[in-house]
C-alpha atoms as a PDB file:
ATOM      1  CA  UNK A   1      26.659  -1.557   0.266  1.00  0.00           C
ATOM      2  CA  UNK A   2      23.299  -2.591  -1.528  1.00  0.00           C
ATOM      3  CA  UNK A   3      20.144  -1.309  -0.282  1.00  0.00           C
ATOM      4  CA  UNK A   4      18.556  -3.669   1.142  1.00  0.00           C
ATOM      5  CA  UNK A   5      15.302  -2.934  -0.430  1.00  0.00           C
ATOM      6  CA  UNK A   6      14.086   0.017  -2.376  1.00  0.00           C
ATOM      7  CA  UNK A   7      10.122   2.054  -2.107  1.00  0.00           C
ATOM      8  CA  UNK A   8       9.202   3.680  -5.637  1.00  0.00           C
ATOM      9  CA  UNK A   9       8.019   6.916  -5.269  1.00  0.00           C
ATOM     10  CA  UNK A  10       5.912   9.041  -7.376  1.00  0.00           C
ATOM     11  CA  UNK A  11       6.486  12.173  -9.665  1.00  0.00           C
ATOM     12  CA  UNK A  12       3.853  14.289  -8.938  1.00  0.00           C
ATOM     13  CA  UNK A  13       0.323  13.752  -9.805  1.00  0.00           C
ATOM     14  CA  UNK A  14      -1.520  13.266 -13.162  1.00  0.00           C
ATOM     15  CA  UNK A  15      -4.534  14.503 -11.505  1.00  0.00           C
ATOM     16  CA  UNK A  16      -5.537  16.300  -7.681  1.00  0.00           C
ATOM     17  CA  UNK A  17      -8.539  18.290  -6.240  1.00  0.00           C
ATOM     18  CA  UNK A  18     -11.505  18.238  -4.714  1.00  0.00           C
ATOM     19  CA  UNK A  19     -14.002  15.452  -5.757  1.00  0.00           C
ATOM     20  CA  UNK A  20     -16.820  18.354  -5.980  1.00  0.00           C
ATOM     21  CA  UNK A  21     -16.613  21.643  -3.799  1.00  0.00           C
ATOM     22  CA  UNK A  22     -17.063  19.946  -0.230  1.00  0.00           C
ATOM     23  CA  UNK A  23     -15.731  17.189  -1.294  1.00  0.00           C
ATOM     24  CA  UNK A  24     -12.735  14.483  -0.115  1.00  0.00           C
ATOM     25  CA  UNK A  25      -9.062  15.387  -1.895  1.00  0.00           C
ATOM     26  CA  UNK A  26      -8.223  13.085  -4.412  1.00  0.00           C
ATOM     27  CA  UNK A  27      -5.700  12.006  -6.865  1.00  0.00           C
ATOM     28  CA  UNK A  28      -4.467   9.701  -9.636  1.00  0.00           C
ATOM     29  CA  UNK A  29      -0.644   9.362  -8.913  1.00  0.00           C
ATOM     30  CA  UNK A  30       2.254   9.106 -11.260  1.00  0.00           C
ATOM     31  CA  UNK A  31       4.609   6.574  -9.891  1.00  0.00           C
ATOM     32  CA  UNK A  32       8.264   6.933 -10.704  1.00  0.00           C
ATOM     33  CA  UNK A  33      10.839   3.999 -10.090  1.00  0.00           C
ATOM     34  CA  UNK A  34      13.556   5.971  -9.881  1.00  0.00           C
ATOM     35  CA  UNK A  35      12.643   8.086  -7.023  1.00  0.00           C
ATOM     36  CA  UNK A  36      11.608   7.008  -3.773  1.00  0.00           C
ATOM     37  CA  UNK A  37      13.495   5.673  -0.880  1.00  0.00           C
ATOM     38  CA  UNK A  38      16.144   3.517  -0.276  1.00  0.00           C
ATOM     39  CA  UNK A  39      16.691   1.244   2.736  1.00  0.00           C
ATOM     40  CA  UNK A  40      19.644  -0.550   4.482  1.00  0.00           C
ATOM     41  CA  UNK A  41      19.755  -2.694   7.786  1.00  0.00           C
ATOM     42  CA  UNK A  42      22.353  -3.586  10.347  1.00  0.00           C
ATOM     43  CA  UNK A  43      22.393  -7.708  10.693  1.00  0.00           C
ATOM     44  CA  UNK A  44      22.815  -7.315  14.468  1.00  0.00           C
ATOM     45  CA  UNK A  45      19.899  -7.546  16.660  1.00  0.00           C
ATOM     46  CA  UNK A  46      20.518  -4.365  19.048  1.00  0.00           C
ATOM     47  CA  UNK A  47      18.728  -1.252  20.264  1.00  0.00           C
ATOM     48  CA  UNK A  48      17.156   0.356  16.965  1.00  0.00           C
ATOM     49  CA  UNK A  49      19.008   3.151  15.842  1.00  0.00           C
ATOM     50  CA  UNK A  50      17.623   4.973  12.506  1.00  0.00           C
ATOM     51  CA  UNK A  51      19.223   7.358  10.392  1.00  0.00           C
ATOM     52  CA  UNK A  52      17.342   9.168   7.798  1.00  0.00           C
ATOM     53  CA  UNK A  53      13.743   8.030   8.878  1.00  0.00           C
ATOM     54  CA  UNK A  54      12.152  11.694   8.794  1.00  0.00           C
ATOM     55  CA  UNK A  55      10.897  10.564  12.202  1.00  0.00           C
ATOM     56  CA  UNK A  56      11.609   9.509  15.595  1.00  0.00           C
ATOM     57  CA  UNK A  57      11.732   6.585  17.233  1.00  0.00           C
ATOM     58  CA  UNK A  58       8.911   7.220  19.887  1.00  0.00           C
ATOM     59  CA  UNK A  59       6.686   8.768  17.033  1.00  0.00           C
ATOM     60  CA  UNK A  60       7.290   5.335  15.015  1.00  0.00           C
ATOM     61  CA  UNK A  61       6.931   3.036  17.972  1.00  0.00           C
ATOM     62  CA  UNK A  62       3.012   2.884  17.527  1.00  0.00           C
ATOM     63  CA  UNK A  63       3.294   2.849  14.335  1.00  0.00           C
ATOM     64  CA  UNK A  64       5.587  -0.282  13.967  1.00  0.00           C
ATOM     65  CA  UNK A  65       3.511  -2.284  16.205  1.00  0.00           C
ATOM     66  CA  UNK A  66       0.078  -1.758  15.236  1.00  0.00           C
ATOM     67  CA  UNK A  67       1.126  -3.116  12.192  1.00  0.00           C
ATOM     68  CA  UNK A  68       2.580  -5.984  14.269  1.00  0.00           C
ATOM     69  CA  UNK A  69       6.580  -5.015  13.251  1.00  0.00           C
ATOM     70  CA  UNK A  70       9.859  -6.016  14.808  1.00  0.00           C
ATOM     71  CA  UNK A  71      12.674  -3.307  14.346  1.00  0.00           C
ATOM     72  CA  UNK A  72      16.432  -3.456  15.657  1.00  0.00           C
ATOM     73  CA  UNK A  73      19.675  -2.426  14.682  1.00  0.00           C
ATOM     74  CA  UNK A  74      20.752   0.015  12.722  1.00  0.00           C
ATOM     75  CA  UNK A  75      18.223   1.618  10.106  1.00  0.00           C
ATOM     76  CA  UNK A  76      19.221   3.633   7.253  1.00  0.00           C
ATOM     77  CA  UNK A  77      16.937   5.085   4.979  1.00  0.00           C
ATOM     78  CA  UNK A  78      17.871   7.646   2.121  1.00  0.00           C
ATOM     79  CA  UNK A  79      15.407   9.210   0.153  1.00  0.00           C
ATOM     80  CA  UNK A  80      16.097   9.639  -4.036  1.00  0.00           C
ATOM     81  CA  UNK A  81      15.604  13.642  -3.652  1.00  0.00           C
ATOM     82  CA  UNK A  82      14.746  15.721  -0.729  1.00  0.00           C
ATOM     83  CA  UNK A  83      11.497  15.853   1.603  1.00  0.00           C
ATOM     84  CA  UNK A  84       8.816  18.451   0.043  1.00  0.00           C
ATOM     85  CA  UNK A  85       9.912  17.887  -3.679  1.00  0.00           C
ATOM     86  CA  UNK A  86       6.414  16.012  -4.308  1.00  0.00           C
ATOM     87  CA  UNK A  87       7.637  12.657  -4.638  1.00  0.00           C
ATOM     88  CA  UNK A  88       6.110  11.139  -1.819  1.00  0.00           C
ATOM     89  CA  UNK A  89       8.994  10.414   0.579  1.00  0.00           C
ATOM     90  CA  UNK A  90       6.892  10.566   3.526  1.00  0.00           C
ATOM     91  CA  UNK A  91       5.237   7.861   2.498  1.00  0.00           C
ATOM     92  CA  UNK A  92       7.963   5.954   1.153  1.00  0.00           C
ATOM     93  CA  UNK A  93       9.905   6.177   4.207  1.00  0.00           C
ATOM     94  CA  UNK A  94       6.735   4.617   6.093  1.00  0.00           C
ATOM     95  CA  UNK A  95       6.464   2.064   3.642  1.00  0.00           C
ATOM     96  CA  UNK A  96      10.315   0.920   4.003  1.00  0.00           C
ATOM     97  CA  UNK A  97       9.985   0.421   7.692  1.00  0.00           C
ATOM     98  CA  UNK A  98       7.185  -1.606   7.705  1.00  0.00           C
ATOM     99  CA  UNK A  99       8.964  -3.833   5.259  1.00  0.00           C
ATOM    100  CA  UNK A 100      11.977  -4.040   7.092  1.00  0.00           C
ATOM    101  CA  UNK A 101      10.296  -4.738   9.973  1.00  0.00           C
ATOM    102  CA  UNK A 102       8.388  -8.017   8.758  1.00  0.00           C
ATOM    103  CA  UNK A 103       4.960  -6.557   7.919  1.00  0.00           C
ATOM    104  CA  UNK A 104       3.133  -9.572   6.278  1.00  0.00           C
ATOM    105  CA  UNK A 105      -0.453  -7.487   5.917  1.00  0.00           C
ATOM    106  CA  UNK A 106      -2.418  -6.187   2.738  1.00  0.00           C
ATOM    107  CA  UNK A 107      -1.654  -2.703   1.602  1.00  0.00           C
ATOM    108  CA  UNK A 108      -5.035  -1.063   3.236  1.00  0.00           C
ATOM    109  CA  UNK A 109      -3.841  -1.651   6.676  1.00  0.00           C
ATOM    110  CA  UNK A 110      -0.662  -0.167   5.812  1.00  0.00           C
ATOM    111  CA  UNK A 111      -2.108   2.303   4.485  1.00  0.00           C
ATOM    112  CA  UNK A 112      -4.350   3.592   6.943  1.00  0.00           C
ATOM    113  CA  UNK A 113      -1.288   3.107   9.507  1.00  0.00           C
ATOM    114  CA  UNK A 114       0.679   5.784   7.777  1.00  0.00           C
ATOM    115  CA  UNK A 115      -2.544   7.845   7.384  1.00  0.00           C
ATOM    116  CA  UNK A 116      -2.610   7.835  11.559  1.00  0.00           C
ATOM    117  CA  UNK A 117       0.562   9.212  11.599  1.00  0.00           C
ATOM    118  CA  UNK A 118       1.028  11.260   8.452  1.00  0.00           C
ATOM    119  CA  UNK A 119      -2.444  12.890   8.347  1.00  0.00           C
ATOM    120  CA  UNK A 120      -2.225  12.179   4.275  1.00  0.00           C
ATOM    121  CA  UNK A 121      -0.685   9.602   2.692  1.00  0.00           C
ATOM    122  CA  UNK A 122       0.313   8.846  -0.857  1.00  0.00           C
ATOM    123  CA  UNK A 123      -0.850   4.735  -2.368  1.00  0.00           C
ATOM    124  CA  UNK A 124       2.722   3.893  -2.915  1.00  0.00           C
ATOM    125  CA  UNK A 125       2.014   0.443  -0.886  1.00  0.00           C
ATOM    126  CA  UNK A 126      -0.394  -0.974  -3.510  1.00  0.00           C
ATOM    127  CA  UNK A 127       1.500  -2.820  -7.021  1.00  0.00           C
ATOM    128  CA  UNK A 128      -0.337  -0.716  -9.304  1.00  0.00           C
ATOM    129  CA  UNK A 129      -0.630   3.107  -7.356  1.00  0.00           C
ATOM    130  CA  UNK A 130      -2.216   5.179 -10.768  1.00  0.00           C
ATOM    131  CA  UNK A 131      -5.123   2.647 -11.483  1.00  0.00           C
ATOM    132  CA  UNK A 132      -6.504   4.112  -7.688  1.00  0.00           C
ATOM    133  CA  UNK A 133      -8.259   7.222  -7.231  1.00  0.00           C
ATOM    134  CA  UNK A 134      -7.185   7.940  -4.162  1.00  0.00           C
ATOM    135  CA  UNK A 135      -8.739   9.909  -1.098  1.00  0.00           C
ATOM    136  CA  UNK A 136      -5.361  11.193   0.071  1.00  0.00           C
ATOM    137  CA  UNK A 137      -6.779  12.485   3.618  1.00  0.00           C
ATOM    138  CA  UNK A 138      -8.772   9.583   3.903  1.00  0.00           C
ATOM    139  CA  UNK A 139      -6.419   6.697   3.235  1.00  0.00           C
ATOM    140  CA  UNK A 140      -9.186   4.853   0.595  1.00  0.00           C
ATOM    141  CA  UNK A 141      -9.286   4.084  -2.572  1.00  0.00           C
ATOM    142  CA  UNK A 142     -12.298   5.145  -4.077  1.00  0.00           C
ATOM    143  CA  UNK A 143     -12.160   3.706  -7.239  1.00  0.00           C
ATOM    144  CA  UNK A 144     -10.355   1.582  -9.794  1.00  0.00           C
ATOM    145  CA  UNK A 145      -9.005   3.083 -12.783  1.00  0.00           C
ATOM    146  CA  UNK A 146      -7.990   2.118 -16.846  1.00  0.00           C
ATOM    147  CA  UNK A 147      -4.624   1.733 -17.461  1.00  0.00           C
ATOM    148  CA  UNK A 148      -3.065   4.601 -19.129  1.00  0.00           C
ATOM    149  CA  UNK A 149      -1.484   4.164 -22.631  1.00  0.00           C
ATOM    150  CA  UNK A 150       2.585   3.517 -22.407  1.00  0.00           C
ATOM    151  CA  UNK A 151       4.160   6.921 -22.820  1.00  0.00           C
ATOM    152  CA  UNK A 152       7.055   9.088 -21.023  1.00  0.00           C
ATOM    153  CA  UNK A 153       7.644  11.689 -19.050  1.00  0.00           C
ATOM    154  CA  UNK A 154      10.649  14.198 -19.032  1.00  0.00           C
ATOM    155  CA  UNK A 155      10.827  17.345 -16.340  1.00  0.00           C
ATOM    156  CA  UNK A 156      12.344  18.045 -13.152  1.00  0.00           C
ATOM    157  CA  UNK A 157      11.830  20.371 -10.122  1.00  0.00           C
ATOM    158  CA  UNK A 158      11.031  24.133 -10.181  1.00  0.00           C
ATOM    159  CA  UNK A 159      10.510  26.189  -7.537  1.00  0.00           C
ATOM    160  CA  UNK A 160      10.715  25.576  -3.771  1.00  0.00           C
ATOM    161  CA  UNK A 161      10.381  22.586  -1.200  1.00  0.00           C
ATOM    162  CA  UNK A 162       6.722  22.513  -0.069  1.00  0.00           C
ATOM    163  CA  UNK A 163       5.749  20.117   2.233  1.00  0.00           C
ATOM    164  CA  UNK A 164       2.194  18.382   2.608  1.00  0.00           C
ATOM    165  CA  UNK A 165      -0.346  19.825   5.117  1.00  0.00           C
ATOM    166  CA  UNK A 166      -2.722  17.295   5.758  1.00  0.00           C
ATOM    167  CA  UNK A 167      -5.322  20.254   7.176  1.00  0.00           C
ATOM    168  CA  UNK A 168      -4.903  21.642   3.778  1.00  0.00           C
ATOM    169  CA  UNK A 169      -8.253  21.568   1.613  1.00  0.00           C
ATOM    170  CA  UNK A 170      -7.272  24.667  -1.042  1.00  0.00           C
ATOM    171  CA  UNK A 171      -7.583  22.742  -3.891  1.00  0.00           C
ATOM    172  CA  UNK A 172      -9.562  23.200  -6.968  1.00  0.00           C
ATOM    173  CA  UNK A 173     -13.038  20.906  -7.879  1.00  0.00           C
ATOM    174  CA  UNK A 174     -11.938  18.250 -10.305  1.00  0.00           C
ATOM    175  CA  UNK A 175     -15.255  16.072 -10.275  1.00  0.00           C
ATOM    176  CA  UNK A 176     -15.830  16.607 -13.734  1.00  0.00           C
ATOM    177  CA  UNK A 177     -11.820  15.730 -14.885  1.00  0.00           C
ATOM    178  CA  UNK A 178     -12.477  12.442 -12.530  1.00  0.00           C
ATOM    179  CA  UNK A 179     -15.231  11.350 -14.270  1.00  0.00           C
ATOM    180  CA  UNK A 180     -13.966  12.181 -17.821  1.00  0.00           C
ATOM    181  CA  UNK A 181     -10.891  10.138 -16.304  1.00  0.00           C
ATOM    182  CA  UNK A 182     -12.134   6.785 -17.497  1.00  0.00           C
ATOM    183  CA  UNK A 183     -12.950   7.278 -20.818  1.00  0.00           C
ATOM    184  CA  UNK A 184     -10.480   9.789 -21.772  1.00  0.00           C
ATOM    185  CA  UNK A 185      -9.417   6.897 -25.043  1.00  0.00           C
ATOM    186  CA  UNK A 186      -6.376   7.443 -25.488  1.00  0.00           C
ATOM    187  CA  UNK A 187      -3.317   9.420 -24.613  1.00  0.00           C
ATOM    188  CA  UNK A 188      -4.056  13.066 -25.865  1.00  0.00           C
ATOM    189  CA  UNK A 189      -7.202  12.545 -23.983  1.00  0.00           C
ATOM    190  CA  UNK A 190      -5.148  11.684 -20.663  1.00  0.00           C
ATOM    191  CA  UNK A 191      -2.754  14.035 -21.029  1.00  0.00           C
ATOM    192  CA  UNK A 192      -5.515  16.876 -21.798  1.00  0.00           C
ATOM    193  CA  UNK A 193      -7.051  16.100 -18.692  1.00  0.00           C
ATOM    194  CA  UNK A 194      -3.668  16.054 -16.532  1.00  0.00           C
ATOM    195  CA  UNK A 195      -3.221  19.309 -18.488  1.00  0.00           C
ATOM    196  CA  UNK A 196      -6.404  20.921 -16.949  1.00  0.00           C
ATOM    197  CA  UNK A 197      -5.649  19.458 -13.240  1.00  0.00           C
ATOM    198  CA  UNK A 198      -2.466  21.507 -13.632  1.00  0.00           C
ATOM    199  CA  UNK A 199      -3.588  24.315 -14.837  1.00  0.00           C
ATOM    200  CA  UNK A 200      -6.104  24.963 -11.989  1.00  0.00           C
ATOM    201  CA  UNK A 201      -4.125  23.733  -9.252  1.00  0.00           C
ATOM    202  CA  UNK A 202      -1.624  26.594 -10.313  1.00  0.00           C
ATOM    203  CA  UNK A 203      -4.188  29.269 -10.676  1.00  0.00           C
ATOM    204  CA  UNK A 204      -5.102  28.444  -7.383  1.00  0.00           C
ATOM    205  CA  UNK A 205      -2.467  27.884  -5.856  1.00  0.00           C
ATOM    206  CA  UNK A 206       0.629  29.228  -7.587  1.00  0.00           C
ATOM    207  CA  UNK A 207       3.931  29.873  -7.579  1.00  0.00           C
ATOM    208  CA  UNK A 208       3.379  32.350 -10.535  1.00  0.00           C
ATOM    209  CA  UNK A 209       6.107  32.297 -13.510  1.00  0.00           C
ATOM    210  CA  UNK A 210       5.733  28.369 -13.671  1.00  0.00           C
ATOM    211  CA  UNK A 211       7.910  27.984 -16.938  1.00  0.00           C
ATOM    212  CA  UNK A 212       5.845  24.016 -17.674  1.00  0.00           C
ATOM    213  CA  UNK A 213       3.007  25.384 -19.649  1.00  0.00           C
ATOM    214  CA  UNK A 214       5.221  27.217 -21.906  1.00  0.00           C
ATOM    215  CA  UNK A 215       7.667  24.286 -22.008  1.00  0.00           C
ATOM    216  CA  UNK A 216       4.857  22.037 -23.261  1.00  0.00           C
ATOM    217  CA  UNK A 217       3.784  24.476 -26.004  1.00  0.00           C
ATOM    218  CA  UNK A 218       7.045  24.888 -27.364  1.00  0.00           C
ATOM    219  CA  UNK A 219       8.377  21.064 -27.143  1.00  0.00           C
ATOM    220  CA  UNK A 220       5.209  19.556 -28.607  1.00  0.00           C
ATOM    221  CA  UNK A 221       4.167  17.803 -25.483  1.00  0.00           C
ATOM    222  CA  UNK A 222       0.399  16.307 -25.028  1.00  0.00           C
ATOM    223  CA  UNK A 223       0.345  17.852 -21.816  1.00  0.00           C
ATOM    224  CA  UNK A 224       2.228  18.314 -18.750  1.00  0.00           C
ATOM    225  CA  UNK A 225       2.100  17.511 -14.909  1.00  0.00           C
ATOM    226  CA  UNK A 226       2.853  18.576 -11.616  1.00  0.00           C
ATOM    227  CA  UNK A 227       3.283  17.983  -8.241  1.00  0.00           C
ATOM    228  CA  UNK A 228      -0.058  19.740  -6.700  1.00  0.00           C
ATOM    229  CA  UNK A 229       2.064  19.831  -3.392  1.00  0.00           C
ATOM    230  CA  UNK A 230       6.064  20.225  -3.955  1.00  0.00           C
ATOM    231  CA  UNK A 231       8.046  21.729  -7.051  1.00  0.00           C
ATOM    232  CA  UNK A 232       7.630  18.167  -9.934  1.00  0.00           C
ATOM    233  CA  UNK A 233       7.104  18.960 -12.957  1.00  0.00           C
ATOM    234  CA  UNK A 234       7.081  17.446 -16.138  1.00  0.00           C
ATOM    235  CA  UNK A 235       5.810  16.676 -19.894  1.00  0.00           C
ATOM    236  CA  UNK A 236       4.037  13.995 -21.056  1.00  0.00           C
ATOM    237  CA  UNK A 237       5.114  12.597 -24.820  1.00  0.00           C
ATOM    238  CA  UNK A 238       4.089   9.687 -26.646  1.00  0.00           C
ATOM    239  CA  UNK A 239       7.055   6.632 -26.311  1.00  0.00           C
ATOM    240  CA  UNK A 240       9.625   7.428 -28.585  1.00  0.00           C
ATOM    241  CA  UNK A 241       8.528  10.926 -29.176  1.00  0.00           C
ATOM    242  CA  UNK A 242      10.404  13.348 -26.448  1.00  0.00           C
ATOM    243  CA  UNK A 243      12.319  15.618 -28.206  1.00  0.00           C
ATOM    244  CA  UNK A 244      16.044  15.637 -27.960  1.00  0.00           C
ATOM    245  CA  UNK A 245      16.821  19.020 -27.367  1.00  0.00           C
ATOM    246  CA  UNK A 246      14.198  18.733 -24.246  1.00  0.00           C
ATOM    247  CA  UNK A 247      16.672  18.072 -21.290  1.00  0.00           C
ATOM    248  CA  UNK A 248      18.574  21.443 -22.215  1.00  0.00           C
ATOM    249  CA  UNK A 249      15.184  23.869 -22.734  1.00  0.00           C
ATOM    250  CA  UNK A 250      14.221  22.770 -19.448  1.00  0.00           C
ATOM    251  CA  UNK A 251      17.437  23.008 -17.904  1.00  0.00           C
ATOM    252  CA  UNK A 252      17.352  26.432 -19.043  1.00  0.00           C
ATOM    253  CA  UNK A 253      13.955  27.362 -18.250  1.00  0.00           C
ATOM    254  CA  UNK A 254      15.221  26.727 -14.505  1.00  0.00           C
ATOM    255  CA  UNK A 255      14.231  22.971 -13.770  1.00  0.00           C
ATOM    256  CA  UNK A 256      16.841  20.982 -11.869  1.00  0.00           C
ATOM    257  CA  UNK A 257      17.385  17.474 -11.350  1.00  0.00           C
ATOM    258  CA  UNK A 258      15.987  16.217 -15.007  1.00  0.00           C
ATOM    259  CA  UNK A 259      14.021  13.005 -15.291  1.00  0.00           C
ATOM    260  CA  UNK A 260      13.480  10.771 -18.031  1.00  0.00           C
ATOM    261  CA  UNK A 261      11.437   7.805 -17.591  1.00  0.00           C
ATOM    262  CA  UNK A 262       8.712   5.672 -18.946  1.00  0.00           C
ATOM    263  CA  UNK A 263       5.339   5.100 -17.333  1.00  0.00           C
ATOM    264  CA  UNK A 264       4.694   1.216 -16.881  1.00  0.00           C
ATOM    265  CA  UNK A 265       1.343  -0.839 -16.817  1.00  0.00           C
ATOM    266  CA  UNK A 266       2.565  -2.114 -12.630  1.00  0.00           C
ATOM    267  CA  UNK A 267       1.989   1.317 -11.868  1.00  0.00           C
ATOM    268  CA  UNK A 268       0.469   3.391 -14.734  1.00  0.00           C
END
């Protein structure tokens, strides 16, 4: 059966940390079509039942009605990849029942809806998510971004599940990465600054023996990404320029699940 609708999801971020050392967390997203969650819906107009929601139903009761939502029947949601890969399924799954359920608001009121039950929330209900820097515990954007050049990303996951702790403020001061954000002018300068976000997030926060830097090196890559939370990882190249022989190096460096996809002005 078709879904009935589908919620993008993201593939890590291009940038996350603190904005300053007491600062809020922030982030620039990288959306990713083909991840996300899918969504079907029983036509009859019975008790709700849900299947795959990451929730339950008394948890999501407040949440469908602040938002002013009507939900019966059977709910299925299935998410692209698991929970805690840093994709933003949480989110996603939020995002889908609201839908599903009518919700005829702007994307700030959803947004601070999943915030009150999530703790932290990802901006996958605005149309273009990476042009936000987003206060992630705060459920605000707190600025509008450039677009980023067209280019693509290839990677995967590596390592384990981690799921998002919305108490969780161990993350590196990226003030100055934020503010070189905007007039980085062009796509080395982007990816250079992605680069850097990495790189302190993991020696901060680890695992150790991340195989991505390397990766990058030896592949030719502008820079690479990750998921600051959760196990994404990935390359950035220009369009057109990701080497063939990349899929198999990073299959054998350990990443599963290999992505190929191109960023796109809706979202980046």
């Amino acid at each position: 059966m078709t879904p009935l609708l589908h919620v993008a999801g993201h593939f890590g971020e291009y940038l996350q940390g603190r904005l300053g050392p007491g600062g809020p967390v922030v982030l620039v997203t990288l959306p990713c079509a083909a991840l996300g969650v899918q969504a079907w819906q029983g036509a009859d107009g019975s008790r709700l039942r849900l299947a795959g929601a990451g929730w339950p139903r008394h948890a999501l009761r407040p949440f469908l009605r602040d938002l002013g939502c009507r939900l019966s029947g059977k709910v299925r949601l299935r998410a692209m990849v698991p929970a805690g890969l840093g994709t933003g399924v949480s989110t996603a799954r939020l995002v889908a029942l609201a839908r599903l359920g009518g919700y005829a608001g702007g994307p700030d009121a959803l947004a601070r809806a999943c915030l009150r039950l999530e703790g932290a929330s990802d901006p996958l209900m605005y149309a273009a998510p990476a042009r936000l820097l987003w206060a992630s515990r705060v459920g605000l954007a707190l600025d509008h971004l450039p677009p980023l050049p067209p280019h693509e990303v290839i990677g995967g996951f590596w390592g384990r599940p981690e799921r998002t702790d919305a108490t969780d403020q161990t993350f590196p001061d990226i003030a100055d990465l934020v503010a070189a954000w905007p007039c980085a002018g062009g796509l080395a300068g982007f990816a250079a600054l992605a680069s850097e976000s990495a790189r302190r997030t993991q020696a901060l926060r680890g695992p150790q023996g991340d195989p991505t830097p390397a990766l990058a090196r030896a592949l030719g890559a502008l820079g690479w990404v990750r998921a600051h939370t959760g196990a994404a990882r990935g390359l950035i190249f220009a369009p057109g320029q990701t080497p063939v022989s990349a899929r198999a190096k990073l299959q054998a460096a350990g990443l599963r699940h290999i992505l190929h996809f191109r960023a796109r002005e809706a979202g980046a």
